[in-house]
C-alpha atoms as a PDB file:
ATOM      1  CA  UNK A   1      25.439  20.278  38.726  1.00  0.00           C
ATOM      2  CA  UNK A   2      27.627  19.522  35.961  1.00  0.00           C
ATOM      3  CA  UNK A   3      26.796  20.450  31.972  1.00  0.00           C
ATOM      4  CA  UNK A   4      27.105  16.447  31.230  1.00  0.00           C
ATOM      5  CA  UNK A   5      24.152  15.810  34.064  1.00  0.00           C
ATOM      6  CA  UNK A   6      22.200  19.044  32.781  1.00  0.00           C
ATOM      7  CA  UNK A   7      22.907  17.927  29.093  1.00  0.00           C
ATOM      8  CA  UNK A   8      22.063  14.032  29.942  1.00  0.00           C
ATOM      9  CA  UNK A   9      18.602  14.688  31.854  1.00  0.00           C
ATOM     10  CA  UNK A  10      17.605  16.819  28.934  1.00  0.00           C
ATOM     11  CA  UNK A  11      18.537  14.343  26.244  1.00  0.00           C
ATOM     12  CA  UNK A  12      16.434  11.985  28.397  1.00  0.00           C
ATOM     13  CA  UNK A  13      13.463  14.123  28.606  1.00  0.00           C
ATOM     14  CA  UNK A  14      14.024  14.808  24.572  1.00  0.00           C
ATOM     15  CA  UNK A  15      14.399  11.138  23.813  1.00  0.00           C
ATOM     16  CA  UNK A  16      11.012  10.497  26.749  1.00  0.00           C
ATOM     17  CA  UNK A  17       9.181  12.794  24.275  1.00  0.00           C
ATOM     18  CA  UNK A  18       9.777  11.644  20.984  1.00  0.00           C
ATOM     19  CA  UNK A  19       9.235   8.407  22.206  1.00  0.00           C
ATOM     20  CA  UNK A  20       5.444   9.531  23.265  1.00  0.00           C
ATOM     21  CA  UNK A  21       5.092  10.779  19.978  1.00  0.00           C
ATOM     22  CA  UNK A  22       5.928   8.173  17.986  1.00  0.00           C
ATOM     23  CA  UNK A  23       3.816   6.003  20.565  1.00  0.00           C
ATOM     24  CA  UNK A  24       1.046   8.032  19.462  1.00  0.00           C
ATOM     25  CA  UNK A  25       1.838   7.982  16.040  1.00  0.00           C
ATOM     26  CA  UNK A  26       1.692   4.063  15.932  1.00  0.00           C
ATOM     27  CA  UNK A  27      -2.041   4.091  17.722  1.00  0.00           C
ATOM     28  CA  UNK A  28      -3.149   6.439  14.487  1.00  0.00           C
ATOM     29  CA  UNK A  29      -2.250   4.124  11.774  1.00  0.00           C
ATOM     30  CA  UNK A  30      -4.976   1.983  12.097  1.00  0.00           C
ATOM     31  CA  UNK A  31      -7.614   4.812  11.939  1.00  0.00           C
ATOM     32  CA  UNK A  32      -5.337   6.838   9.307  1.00  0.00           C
ATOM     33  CA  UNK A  33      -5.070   3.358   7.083  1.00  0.00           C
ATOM     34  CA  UNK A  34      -9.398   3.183   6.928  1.00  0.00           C
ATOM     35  CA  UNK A  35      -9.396   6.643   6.011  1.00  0.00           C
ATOM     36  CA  UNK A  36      -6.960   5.814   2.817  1.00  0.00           C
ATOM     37  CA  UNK A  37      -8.847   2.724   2.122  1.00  0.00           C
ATOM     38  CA  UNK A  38     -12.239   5.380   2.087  1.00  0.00           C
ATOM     39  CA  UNK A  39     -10.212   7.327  -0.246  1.00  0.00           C
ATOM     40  CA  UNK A  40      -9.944   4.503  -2.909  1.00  0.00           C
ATOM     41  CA  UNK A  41     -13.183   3.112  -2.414  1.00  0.00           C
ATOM     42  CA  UNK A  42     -15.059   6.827  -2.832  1.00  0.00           C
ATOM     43  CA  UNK A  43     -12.816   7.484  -5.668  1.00  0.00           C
ATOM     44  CA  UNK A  44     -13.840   4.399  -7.528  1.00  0.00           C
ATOM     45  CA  UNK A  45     -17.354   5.305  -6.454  1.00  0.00           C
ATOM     46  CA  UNK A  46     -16.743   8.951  -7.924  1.00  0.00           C
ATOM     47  CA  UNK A  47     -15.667   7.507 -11.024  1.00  0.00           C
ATOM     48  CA  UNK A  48     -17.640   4.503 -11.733  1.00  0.00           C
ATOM     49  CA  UNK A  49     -21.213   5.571 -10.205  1.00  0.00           C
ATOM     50  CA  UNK A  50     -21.307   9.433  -9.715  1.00  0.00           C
ATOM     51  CA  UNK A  51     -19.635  10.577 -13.007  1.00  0.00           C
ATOM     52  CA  UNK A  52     -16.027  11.034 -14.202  1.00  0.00           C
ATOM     53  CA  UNK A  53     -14.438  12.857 -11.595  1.00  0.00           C
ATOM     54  CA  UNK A  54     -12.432  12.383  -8.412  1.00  0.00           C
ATOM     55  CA  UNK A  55     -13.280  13.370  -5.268  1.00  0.00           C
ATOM     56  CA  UNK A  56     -10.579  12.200  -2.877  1.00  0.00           C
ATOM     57  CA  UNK A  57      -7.808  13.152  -5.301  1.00  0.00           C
ATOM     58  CA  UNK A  58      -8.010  16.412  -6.980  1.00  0.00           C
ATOM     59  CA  UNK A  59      -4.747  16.318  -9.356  1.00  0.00           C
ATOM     60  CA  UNK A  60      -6.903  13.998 -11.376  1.00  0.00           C
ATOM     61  CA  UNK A  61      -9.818  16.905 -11.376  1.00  0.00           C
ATOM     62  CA  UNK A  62      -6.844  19.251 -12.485  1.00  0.00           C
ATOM     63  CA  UNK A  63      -6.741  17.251 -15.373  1.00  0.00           C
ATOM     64  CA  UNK A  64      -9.923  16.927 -16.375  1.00  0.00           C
ATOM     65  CA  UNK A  65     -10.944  20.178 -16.312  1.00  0.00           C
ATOM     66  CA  UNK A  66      -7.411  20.758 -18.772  1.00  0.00           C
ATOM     67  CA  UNK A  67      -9.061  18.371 -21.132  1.00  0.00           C
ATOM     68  CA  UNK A  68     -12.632  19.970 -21.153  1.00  0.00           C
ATOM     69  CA  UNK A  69     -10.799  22.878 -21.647  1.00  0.00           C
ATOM     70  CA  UNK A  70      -9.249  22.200 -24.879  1.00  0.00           C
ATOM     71  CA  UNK A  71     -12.752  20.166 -26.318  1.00  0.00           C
ATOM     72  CA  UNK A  72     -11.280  16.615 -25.705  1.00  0.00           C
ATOM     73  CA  UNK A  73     -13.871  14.139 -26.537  1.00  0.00           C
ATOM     74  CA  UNK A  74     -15.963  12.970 -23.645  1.00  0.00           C
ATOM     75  CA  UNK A  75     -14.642  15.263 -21.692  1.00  0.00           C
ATOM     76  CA  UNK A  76     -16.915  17.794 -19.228  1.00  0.00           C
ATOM     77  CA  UNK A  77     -15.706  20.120 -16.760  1.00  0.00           C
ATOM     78  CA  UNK A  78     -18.865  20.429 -14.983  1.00  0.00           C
ATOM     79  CA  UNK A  79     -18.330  17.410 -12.307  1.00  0.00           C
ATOM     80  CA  UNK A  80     -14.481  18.390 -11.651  1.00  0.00           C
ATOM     81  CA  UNK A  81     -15.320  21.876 -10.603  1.00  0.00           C
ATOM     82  CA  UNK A  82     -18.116  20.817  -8.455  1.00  0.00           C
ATOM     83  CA  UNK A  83     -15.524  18.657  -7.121  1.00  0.00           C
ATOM     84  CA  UNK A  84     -12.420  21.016  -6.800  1.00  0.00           C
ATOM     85  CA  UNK A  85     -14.615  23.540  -4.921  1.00  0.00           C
ATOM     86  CA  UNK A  86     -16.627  20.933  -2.815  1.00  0.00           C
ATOM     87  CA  UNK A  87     -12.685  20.052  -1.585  1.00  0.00           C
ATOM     88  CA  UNK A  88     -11.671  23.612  -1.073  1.00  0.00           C
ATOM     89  CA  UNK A  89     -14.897  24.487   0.907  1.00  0.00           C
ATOM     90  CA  UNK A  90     -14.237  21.359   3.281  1.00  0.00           C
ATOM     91  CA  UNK A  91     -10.633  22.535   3.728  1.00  0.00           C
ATOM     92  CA  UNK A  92     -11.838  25.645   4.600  1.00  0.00           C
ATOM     93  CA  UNK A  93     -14.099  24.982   6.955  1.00  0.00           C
ATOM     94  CA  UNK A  94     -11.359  22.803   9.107  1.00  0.00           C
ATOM     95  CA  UNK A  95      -9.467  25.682   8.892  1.00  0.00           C
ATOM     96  CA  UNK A  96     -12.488  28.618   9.979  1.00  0.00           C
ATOM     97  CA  UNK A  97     -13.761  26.727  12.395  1.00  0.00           C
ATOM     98  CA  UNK A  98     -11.357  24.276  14.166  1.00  0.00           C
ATOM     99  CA  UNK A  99      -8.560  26.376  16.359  1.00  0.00           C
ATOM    100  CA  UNK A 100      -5.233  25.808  15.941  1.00  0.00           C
ATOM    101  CA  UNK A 101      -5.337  24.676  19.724  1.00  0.00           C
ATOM    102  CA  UNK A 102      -8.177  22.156  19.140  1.00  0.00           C
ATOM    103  CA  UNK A 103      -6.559  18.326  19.350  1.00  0.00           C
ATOM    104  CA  UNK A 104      -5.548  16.969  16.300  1.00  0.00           C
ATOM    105  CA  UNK A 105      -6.687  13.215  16.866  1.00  0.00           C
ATOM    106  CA  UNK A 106     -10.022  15.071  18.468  1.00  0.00           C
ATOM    107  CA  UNK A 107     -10.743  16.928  15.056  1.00  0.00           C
ATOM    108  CA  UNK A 108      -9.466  14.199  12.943  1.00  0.00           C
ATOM    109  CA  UNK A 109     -12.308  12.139  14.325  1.00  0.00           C
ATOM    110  CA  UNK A 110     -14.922  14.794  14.274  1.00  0.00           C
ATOM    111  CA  UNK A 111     -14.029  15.202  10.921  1.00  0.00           C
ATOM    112  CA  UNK A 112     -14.163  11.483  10.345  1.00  0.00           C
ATOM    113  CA  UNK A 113     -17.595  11.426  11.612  1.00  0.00           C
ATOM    114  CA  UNK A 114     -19.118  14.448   9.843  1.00  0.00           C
ATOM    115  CA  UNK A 115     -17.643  12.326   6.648  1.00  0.00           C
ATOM    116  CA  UNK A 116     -20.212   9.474   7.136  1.00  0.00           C
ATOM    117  CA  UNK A 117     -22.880  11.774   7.873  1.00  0.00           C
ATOM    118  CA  UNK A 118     -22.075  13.071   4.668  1.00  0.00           C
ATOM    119  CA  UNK A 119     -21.881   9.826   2.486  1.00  0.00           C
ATOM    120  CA  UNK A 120     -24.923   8.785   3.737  1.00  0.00           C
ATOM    121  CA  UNK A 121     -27.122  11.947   2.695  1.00  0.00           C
ATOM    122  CA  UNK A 122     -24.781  11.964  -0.718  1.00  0.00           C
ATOM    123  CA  UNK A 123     -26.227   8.016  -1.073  1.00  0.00           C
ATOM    124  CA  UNK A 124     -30.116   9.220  -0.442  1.00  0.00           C
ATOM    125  CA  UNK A 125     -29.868  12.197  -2.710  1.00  0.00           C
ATOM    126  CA  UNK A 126     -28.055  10.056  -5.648  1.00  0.00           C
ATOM    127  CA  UNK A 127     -31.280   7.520  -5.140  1.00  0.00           C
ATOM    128  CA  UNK A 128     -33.767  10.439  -5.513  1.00  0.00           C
ATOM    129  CA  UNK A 129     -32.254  12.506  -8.263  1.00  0.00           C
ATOM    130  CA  UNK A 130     -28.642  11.699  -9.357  1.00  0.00           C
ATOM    131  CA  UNK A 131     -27.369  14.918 -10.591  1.00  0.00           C
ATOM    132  CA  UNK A 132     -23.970  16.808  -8.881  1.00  0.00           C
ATOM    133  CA  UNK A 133     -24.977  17.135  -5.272  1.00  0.00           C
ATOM    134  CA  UNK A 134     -23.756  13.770  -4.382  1.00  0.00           C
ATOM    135  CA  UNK A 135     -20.261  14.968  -5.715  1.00  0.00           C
ATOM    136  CA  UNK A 136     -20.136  18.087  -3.778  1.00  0.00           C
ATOM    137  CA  UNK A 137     -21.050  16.785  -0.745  1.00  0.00           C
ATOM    138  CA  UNK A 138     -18.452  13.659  -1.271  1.00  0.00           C
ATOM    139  CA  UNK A 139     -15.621  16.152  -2.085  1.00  0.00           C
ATOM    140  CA  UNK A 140     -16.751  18.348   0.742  1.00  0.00           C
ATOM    141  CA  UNK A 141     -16.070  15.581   3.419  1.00  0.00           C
ATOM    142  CA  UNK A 142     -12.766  14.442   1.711  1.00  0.00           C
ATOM    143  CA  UNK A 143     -11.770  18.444   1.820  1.00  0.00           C
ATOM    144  CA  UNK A 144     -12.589  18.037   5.499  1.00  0.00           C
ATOM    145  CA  UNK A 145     -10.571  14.707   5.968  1.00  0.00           C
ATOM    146  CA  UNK A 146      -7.403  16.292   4.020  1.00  0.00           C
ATOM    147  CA  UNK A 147      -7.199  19.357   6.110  1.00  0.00           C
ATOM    148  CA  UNK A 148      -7.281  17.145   9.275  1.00  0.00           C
ATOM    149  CA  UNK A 149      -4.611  14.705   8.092  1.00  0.00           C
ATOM    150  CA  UNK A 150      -2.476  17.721   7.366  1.00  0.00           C
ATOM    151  CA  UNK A 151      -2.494  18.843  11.016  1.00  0.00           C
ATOM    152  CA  UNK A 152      -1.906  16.077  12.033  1.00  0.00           C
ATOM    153  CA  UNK A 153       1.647  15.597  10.049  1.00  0.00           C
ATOM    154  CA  UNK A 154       2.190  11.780  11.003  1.00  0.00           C
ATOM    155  CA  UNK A 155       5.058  11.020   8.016  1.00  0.00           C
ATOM    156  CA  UNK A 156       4.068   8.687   5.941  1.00  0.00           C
ATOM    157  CA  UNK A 157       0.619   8.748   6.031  1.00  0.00           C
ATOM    158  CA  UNK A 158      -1.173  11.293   4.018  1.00  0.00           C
ATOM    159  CA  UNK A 159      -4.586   9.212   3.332  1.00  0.00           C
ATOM    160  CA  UNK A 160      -4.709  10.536  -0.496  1.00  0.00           C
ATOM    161  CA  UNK A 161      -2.052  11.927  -1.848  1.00  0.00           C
ATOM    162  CA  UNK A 162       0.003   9.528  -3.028  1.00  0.00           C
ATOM    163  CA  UNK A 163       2.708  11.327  -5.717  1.00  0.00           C
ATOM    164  CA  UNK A 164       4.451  12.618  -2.724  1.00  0.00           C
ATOM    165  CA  UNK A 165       4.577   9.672  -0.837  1.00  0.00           C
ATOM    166  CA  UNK A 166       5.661   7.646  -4.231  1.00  0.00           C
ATOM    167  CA  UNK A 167       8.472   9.703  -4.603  1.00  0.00           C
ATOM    168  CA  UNK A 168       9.294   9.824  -0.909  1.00  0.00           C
ATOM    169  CA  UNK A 169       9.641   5.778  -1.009  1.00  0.00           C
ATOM    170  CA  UNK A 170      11.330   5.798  -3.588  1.00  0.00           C
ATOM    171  CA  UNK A 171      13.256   8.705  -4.158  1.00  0.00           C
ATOM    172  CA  UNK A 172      14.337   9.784  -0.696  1.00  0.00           C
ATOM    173  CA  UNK A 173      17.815   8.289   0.579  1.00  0.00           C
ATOM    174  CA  UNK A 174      17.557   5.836   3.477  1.00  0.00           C
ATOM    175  CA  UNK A 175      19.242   8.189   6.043  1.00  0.00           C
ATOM    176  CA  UNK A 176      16.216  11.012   5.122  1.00  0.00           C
ATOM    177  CA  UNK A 177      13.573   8.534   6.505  1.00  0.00           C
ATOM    178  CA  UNK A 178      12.709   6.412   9.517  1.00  0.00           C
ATOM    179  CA  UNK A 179      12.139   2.425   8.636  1.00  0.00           C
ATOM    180  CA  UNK A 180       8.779   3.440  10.047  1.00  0.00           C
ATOM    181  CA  UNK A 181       8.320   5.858   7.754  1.00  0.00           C
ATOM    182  CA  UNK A 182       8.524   3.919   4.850  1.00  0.00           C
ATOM    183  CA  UNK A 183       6.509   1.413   5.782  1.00  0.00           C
ATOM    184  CA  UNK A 184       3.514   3.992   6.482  1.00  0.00           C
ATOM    185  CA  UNK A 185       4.392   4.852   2.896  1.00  0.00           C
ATOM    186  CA  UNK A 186       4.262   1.428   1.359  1.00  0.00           C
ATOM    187  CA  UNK A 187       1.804   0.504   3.409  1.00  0.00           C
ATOM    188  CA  UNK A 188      -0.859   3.789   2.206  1.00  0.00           C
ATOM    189  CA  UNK A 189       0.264   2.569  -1.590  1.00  0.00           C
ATOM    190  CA  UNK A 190      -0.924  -0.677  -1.234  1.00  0.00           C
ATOM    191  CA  UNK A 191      -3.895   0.237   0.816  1.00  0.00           C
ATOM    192  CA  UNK A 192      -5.207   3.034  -1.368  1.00  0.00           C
ATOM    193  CA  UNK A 193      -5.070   0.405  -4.544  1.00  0.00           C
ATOM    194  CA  UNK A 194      -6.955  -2.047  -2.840  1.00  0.00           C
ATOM    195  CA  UNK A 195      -9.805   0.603  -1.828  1.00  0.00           C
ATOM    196  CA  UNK A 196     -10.042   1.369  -5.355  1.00  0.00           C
ATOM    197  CA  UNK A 197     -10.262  -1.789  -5.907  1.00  0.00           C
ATOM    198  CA  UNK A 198     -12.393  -2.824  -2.990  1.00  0.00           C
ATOM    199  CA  UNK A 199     -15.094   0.378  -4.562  1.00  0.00           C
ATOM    200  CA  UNK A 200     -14.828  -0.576  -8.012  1.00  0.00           C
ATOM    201  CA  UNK A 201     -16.387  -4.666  -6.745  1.00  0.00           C
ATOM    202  CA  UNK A 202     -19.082  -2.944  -4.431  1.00  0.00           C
ATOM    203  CA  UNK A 203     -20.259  -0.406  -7.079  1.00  0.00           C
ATOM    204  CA  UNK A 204     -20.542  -3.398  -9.676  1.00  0.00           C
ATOM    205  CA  UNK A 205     -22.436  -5.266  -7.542  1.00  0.00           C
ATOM    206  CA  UNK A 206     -24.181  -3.823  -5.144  1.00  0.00           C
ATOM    207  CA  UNK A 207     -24.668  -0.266  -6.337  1.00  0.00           C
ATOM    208  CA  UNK A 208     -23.700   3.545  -6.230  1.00  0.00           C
ATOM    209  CA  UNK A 209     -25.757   3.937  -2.422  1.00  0.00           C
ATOM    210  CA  UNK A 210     -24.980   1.084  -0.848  1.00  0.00           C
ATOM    211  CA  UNK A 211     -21.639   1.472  -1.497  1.00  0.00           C
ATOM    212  CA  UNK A 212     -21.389   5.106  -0.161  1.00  0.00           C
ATOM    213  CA  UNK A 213     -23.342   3.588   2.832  1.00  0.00           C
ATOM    214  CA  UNK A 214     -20.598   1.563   3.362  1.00  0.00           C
ATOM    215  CA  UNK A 215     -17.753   4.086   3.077  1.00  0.00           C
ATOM    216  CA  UNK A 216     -20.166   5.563   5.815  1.00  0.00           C
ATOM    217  CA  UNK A 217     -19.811   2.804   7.901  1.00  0.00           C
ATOM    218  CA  UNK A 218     -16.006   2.916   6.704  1.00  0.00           C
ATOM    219  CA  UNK A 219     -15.800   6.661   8.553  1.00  0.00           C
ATOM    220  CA  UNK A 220     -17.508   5.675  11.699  1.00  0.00           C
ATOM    221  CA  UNK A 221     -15.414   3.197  12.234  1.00  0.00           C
ATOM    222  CA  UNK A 222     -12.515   5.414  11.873  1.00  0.00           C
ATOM    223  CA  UNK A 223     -13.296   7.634  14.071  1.00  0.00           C
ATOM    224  CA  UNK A 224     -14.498   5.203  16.791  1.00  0.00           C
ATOM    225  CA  UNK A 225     -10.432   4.244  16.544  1.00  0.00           C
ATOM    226  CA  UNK A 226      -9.425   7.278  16.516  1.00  0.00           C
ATOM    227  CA  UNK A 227     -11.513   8.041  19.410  1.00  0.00           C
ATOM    228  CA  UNK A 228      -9.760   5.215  22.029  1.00  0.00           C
ATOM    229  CA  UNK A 229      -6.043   6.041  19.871  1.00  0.00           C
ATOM    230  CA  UNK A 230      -4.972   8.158  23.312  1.00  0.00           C
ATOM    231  CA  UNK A 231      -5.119  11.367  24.324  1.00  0.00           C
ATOM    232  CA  UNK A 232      -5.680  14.295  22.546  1.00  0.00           C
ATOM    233  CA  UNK A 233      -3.628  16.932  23.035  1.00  0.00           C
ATOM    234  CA  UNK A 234      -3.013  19.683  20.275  1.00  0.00           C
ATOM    235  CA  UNK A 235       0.380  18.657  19.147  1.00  0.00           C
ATOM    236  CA  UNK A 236      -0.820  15.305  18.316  1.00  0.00           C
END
């Protein structure tokens, strides 16, 4: 057998399996796109209803606690820690207890799932008592979502973290990045700015719990998608 056959059956078998992955790829979005539209909804929540403090996006916390730090007025560090280490414990845990082996898309929607269970015990114990629990357990499940995003490495679509993916639109030549790329990036921009948007209507009008009951609902529905995206194998 020739090296052109060997060389042209392999580049078909290459070209076969990046096209599975990026088949795969375009069933997440949907699911990947709630999730970011959760992030800017429980961030307005976070910062509107539960105190001054982020718990999808933890730069912001960074910040914060700088300005507690040096006495600026208004400024408390007490809710951004809680948050910060609410995020790192849900990171954490993705990593302790999910194997590397486990399917991505499978954890990604356990993870999704555990994150309305979450919201909806954050909503009851901000009715009974208020206080910092609510903000723990809200940073906990976005810690949890984060970690699971990151395994999964679709381009494009980070659900929070949006200085990156700025600067990757942006910044990054045309040749660097897929056309599907950037439109994952735009379309995470837009979609995180209308969840903020989306959480800062809901908590105005219909309240701190029943808006974290709907970012519950928000989750579930997430991972239902995620759920009938395809297989789940633990490359993708």
């Amino acid at each position: 057998m020739s090296s052109g056959t060997i060389g042209r059956r392999r580049g078909g078998r290459l070209s076969a399996a990046t096209k599975a992955v990026l088949d795969q790829g375009d069933r997440l979005v949907p699911p990947l796109l709630m999730l970011t539209l959760l992030s800017g909804v429980i961030d307005a929540v976070s910062l509107l209803g539960l105190g001054h403090v982020f718990v999808a996006n933890m730069t912001g916390n960074l910040v914060l606690v700088g300005l507690s730090l040096t006495g600026a007025p208004g400024s408390s560090a007490a809710g951004p820690v809680v948050a910060l280490g609410g995020f790192v414990v849900g990171a954490l845990l993705v990593r302790a207890v999910a194997p590397r082996r486990a399917g991505h898309r499978a954890l990604l929607g356990v993870c999704a799932a555990l994150e309305a269970a979450l919201f909806v015990v954050a909503a009851l114990a901000w009715s009974y008592d208020g206080g910092v629990l609510p903000i723990l357990l809200c940073a906990v499940a976005l810690g949890m979502q984060n970690a699971a995003v990151r395994r999964l490495g679709l381009a494009g679509l980070t659900t929070t973290v949006m200085t990156s993916t700025l600067t990757g639109l942006v910044a990054d030549r045309a040749e660097r990045r897929t056309a599907s790329t950037s439109g994952r990036q735009a379309l995470s921009v837009l979609t995180l700015v209308a969840g903020a948007g989306v959480g800062a209507v809901a908590v105005r009008w219909a309240g701190t719990p029943w808006t974290l009951t709907a970012v519950a609902v928000l989750a579930v529905a997430a991972a239902v998608t995620v759920s009938v995206a395809g297989p789940t194998g633990s490359g993708g």
